[in-house]
ModelCIF file with pLDDT and N, C-alpha, C, O atoms, coordinates in Angstrom:
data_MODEL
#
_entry.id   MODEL 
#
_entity.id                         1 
_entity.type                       polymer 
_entity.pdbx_number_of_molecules   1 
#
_entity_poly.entity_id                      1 
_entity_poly.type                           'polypeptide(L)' 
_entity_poly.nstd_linkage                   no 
_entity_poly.nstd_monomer                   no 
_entity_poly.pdbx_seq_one_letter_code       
;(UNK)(UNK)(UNK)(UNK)(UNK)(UNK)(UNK)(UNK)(UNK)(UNK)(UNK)(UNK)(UNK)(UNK)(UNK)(UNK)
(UNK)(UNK)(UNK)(UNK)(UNK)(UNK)(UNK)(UNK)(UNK)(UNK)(UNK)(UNK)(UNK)(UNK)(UNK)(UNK)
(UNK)(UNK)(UNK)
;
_entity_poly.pdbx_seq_one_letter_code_can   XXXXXXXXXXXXXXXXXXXXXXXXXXXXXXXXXXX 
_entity_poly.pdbx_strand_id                 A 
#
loop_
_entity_poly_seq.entity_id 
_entity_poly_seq.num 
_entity_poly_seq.mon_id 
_entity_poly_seq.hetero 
1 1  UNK n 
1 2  UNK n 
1 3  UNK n 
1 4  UNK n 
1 5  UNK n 
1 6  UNK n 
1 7  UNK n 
1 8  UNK n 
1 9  UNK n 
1 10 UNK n 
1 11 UNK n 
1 12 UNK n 
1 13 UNK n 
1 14 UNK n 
1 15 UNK n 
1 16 UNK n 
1 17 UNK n 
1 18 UNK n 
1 19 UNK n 
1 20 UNK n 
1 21 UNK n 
1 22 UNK n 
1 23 UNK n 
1 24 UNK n 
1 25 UNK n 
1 26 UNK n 
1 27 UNK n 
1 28 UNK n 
1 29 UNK n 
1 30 UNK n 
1 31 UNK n 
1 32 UNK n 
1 33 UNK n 
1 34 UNK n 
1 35 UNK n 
#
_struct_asym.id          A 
_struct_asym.entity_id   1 
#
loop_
_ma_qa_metric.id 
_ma_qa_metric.mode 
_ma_qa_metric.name 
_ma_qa_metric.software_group_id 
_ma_qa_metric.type 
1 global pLDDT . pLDDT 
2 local  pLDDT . pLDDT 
#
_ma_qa_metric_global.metric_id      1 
_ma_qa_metric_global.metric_value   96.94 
_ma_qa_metric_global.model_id       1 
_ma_qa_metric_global.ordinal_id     1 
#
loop_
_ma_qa_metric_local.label_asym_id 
_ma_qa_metric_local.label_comp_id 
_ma_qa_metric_local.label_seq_id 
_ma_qa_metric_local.metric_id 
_ma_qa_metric_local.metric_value 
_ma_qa_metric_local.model_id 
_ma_qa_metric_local.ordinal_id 
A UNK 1  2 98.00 1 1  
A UNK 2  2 98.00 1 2  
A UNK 3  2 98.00 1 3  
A UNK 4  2 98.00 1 4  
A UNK 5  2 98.00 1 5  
A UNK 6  2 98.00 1 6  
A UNK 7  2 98.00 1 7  
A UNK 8  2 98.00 1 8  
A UNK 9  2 98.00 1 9  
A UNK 10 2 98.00 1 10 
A UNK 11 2 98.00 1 11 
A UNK 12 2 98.00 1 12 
A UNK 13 2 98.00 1 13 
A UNK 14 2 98.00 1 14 
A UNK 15 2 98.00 1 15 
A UNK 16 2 97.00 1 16 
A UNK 17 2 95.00 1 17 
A UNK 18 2 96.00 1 18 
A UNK 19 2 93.00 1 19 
A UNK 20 2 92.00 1 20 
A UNK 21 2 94.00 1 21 
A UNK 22 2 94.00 1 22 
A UNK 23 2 95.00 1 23 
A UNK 24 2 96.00 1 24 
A UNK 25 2 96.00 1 25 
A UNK 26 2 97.00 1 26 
A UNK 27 2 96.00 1 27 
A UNK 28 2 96.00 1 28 
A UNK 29 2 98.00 1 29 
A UNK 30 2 98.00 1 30 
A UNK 31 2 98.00 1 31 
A UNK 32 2 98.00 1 32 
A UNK 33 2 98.00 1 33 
A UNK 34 2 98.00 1 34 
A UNK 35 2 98.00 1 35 
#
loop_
_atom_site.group_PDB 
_atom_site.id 
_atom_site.type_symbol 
_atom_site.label_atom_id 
_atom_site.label_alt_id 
_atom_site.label_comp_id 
_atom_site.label_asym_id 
_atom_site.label_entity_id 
_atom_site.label_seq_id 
_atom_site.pdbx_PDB_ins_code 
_atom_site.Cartn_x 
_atom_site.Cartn_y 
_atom_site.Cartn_z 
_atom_site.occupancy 
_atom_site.B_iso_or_equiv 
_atom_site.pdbx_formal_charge 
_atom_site.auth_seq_id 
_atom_site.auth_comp_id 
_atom_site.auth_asym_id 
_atom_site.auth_atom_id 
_atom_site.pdbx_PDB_model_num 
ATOM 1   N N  . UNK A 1 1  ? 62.677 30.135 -34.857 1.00 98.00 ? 1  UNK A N  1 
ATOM 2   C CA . UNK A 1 1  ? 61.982 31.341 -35.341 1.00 98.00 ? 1  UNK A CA 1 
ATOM 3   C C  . UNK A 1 1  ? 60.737 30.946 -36.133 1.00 98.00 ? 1  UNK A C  1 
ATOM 4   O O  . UNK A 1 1  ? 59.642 31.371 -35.763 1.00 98.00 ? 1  UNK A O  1 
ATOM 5   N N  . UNK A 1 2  ? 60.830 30.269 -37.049 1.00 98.00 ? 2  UNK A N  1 
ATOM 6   C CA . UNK A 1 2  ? 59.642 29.675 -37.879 1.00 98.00 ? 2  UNK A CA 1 
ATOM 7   C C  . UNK A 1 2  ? 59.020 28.748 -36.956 1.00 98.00 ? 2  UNK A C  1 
ATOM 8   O O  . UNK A 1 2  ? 57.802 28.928 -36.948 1.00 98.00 ? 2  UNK A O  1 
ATOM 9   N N  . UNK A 1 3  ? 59.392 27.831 -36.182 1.00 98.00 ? 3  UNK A N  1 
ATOM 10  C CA . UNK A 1 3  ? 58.214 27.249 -34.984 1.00 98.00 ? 3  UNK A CA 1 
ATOM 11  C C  . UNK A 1 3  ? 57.333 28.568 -34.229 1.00 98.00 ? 3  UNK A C  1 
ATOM 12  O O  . UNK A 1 3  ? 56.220 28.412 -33.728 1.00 98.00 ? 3  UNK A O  1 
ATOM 13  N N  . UNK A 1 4  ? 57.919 29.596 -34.256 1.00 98.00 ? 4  UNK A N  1 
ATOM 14  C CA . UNK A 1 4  ? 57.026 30.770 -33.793 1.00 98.00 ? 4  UNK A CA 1 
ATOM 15  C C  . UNK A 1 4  ? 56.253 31.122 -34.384 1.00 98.00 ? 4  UNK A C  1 
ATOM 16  O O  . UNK A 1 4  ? 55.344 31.654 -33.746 1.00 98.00 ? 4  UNK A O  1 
ATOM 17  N N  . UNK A 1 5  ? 56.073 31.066 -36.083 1.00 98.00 ? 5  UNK A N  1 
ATOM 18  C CA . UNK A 1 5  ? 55.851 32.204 -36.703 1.00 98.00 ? 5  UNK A CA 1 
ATOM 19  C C  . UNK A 1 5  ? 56.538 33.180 -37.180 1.00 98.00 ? 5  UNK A C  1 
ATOM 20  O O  . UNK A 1 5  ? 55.997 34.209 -37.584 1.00 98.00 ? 5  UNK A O  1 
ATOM 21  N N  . UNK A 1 6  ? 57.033 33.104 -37.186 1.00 98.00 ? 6  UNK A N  1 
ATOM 22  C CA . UNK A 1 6  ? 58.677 34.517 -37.775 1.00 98.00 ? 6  UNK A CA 1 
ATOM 23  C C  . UNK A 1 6  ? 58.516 34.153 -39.287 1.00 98.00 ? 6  UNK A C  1 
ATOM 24  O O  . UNK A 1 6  ? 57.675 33.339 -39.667 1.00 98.00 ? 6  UNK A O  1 
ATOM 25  N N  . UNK A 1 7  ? 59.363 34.796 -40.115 1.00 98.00 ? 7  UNK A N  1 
ATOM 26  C CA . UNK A 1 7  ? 59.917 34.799 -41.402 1.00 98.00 ? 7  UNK A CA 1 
ATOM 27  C C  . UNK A 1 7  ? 61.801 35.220 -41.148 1.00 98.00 ? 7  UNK A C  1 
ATOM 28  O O  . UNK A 1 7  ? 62.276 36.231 -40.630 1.00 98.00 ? 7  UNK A O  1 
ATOM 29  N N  . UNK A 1 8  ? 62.321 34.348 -41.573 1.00 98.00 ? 8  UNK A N  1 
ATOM 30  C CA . UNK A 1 8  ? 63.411 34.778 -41.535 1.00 98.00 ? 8  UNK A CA 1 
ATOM 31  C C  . UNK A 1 8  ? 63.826 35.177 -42.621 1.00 98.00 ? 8  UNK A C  1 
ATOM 32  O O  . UNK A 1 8  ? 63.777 34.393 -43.569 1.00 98.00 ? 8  UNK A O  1 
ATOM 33  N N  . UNK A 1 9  ? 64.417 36.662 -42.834 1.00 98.00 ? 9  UNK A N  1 
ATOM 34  C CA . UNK A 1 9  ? 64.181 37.088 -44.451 1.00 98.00 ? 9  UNK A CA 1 
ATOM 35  C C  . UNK A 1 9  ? 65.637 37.368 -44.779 1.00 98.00 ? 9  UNK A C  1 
ATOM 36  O O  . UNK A 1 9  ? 65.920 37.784 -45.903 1.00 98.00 ? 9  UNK A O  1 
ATOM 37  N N  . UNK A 1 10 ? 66.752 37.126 -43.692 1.00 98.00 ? 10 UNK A N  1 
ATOM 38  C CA . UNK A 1 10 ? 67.835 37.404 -43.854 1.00 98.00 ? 10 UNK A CA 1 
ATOM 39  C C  . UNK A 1 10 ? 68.797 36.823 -42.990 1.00 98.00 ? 10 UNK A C  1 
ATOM 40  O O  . UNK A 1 10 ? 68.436 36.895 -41.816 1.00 98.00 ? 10 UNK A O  1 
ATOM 41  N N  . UNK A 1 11 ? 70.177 36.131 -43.197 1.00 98.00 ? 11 UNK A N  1 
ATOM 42  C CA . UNK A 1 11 ? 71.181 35.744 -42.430 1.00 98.00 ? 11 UNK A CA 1 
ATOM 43  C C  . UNK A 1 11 ? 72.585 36.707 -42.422 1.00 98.00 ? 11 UNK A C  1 
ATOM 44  O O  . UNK A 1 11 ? 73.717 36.461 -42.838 1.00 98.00 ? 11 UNK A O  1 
ATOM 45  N N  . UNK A 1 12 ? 72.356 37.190 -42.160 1.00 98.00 ? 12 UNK A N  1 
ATOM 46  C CA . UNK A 1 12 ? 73.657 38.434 -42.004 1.00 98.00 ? 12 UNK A CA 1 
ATOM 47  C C  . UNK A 1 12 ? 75.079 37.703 -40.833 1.00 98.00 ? 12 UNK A C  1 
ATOM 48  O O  . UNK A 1 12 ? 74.961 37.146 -39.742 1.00 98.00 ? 12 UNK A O  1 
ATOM 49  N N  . UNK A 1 13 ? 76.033 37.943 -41.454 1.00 98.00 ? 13 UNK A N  1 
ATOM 50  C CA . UNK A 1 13 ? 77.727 37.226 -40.272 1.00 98.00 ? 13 UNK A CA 1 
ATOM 51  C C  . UNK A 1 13 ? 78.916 38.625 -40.715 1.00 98.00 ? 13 UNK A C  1 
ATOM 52  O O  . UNK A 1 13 ? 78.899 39.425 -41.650 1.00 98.00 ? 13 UNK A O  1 
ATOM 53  N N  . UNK A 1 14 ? 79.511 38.504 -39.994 1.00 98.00 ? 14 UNK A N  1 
ATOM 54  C CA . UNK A 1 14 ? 80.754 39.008 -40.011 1.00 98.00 ? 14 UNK A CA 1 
ATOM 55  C C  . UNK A 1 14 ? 81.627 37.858 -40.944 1.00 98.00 ? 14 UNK A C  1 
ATOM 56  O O  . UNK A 1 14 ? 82.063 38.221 -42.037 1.00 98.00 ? 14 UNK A O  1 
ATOM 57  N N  . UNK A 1 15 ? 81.748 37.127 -40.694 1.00 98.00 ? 15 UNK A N  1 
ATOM 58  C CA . UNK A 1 15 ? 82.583 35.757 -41.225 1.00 98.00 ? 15 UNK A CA 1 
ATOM 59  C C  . UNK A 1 15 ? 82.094 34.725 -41.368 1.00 98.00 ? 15 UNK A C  1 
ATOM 60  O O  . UNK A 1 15 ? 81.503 34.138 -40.462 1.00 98.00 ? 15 UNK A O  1 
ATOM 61  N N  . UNK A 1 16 ? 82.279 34.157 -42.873 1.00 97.00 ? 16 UNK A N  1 
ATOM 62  C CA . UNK A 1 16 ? 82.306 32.697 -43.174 1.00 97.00 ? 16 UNK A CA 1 
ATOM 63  C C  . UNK A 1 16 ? 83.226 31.503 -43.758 1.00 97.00 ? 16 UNK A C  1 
ATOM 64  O O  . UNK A 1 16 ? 83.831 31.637 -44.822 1.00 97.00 ? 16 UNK A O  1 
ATOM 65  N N  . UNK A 1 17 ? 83.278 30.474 -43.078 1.00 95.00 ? 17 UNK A N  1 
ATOM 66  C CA . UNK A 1 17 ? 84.254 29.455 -43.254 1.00 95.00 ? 17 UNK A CA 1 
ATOM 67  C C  . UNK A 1 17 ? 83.555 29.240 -44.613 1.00 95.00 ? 17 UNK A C  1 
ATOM 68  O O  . UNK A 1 17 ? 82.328 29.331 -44.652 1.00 95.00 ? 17 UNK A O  1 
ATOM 69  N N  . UNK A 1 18 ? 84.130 29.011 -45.525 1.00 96.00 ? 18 UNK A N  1 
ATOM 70  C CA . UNK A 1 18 ? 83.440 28.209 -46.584 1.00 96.00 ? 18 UNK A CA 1 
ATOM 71  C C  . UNK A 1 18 ? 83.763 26.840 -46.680 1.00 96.00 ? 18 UNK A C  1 
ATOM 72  O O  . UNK A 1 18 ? 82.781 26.124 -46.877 1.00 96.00 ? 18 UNK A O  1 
ATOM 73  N N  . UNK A 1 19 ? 84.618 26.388 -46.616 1.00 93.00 ? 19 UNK A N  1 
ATOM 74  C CA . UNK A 1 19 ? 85.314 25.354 -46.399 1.00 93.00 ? 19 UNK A CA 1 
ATOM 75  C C  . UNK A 1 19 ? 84.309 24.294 -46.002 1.00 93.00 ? 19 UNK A C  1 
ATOM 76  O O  . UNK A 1 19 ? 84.150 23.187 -46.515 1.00 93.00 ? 19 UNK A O  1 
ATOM 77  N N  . UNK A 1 20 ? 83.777 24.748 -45.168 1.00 92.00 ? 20 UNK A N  1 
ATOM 78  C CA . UNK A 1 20 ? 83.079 23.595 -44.112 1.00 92.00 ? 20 UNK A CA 1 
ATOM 79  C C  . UNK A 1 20 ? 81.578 23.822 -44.145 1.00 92.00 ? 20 UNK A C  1 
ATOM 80  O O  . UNK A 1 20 ? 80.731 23.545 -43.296 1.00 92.00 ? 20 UNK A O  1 
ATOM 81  N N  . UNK A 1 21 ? 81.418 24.595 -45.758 1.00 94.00 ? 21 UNK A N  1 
ATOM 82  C CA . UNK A 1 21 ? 80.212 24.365 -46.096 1.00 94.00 ? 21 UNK A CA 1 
ATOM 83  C C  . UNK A 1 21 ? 78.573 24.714 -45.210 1.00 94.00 ? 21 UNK A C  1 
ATOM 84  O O  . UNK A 1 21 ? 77.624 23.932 -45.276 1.00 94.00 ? 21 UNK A O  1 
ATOM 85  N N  . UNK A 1 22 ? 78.545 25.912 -44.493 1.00 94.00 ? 22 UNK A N  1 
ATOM 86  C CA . UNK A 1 22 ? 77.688 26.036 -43.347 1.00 94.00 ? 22 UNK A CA 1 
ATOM 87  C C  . UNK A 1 22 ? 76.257 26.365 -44.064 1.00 94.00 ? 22 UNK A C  1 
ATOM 88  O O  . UNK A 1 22 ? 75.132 26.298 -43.569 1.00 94.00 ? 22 UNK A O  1 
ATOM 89  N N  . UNK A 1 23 ? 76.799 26.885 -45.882 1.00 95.00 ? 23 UNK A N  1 
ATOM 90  C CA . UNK A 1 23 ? 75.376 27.803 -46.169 1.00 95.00 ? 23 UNK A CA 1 
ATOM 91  C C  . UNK A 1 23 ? 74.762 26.107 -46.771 1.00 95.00 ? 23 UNK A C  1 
ATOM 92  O O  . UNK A 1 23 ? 73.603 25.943 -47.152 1.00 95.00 ? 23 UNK A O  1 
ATOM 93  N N  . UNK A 1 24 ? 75.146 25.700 -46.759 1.00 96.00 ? 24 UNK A N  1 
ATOM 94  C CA . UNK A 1 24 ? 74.089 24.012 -47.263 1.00 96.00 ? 24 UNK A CA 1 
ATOM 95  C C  . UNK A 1 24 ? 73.239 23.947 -46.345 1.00 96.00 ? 24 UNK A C  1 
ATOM 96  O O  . UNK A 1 24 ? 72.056 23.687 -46.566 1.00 96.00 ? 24 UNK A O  1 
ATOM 97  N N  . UNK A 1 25 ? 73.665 24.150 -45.313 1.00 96.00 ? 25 UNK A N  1 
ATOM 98  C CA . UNK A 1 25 ? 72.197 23.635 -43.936 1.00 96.00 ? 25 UNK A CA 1 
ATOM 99  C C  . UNK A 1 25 ? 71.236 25.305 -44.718 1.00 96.00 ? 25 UNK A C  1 
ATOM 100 O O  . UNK A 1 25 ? 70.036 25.193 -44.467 1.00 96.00 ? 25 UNK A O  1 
ATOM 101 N N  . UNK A 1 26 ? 71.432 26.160 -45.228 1.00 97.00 ? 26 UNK A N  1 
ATOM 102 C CA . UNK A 1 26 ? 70.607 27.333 -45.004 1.00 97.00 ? 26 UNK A CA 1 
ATOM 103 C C  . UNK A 1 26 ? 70.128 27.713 -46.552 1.00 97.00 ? 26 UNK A C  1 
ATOM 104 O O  . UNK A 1 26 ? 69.697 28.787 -46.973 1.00 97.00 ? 26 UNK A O  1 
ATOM 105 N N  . UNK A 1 27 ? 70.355 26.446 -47.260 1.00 96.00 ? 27 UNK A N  1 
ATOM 106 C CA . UNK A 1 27 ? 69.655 26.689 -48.327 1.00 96.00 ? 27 UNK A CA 1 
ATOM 107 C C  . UNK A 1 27 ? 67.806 27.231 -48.669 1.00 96.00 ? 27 UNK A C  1 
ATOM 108 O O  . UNK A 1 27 ? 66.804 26.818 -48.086 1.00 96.00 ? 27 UNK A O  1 
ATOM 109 N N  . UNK A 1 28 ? 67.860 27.882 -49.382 1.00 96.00 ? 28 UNK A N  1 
ATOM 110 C CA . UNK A 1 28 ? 66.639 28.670 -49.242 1.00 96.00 ? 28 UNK A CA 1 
ATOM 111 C C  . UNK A 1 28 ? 66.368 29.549 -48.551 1.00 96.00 ? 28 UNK A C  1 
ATOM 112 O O  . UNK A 1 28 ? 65.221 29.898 -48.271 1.00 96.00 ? 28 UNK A O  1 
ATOM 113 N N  . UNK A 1 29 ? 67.532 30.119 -48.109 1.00 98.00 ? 29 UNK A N  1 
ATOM 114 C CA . UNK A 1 29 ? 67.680 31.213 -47.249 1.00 98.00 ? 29 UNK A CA 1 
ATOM 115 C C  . UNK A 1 29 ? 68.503 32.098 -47.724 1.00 98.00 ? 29 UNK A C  1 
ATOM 116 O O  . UNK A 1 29 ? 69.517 31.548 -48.153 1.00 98.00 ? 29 UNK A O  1 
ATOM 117 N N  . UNK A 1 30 ? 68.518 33.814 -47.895 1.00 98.00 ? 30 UNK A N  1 
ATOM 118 C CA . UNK A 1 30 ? 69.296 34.339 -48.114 1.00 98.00 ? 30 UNK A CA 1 
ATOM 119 C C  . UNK A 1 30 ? 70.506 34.830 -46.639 1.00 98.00 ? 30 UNK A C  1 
ATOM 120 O O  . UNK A 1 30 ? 70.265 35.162 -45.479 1.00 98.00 ? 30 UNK A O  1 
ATOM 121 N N  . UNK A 1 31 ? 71.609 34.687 -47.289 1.00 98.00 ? 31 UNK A N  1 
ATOM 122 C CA . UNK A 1 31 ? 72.846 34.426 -46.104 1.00 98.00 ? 31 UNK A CA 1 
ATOM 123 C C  . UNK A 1 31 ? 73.981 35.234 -46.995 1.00 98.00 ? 31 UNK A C  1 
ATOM 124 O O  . UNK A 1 31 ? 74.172 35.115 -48.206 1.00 98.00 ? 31 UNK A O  1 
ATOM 125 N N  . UNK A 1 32 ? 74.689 36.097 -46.056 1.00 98.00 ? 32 UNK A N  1 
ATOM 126 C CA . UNK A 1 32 ? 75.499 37.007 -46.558 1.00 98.00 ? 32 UNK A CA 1 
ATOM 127 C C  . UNK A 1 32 ? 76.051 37.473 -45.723 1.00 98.00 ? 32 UNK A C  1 
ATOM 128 O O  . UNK A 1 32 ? 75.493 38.229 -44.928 1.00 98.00 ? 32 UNK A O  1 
ATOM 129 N N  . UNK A 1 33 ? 77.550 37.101 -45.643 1.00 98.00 ? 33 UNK A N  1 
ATOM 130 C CA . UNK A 1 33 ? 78.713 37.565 -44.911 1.00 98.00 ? 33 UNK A CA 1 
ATOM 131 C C  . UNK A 1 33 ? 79.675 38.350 -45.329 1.00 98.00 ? 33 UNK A C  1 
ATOM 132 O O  . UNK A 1 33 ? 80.250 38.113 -46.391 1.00 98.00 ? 33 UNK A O  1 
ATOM 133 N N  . UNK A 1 34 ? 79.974 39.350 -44.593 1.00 98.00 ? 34 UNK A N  1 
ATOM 134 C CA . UNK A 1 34 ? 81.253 40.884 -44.649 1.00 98.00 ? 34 UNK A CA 1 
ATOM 135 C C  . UNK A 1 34 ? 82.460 39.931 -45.146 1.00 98.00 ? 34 UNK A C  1 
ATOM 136 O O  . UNK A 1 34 ? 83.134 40.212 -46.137 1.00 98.00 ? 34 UNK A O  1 
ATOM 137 N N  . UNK A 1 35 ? 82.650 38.856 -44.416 1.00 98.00 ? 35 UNK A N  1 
ATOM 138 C CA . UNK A 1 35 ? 83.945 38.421 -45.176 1.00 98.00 ? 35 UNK A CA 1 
ATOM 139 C C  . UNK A 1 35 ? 83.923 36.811 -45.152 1.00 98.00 ? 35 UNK A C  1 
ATOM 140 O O  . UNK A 1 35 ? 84.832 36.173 -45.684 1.00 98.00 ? 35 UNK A O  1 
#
């Protein structure tokens, strides 16, 4: 998306493992999951 040009201004999921740590790769990103 950003090699395009985009802004990614949001990461929206149904579900997140936390466990296995996924929001570290997406730091600096806002990311927010229903459960």
């Amino acid at each position: 998306i950003e090699k395009l040009g985009g802004e990614v201004v949001k990461v929206i999921l149904l579900m997140e493992l936390a466990g296995l740590k996924g929001r570290d790769k997406l730091s600096g990103y806002e990311v927010a999951s229903v459960i």
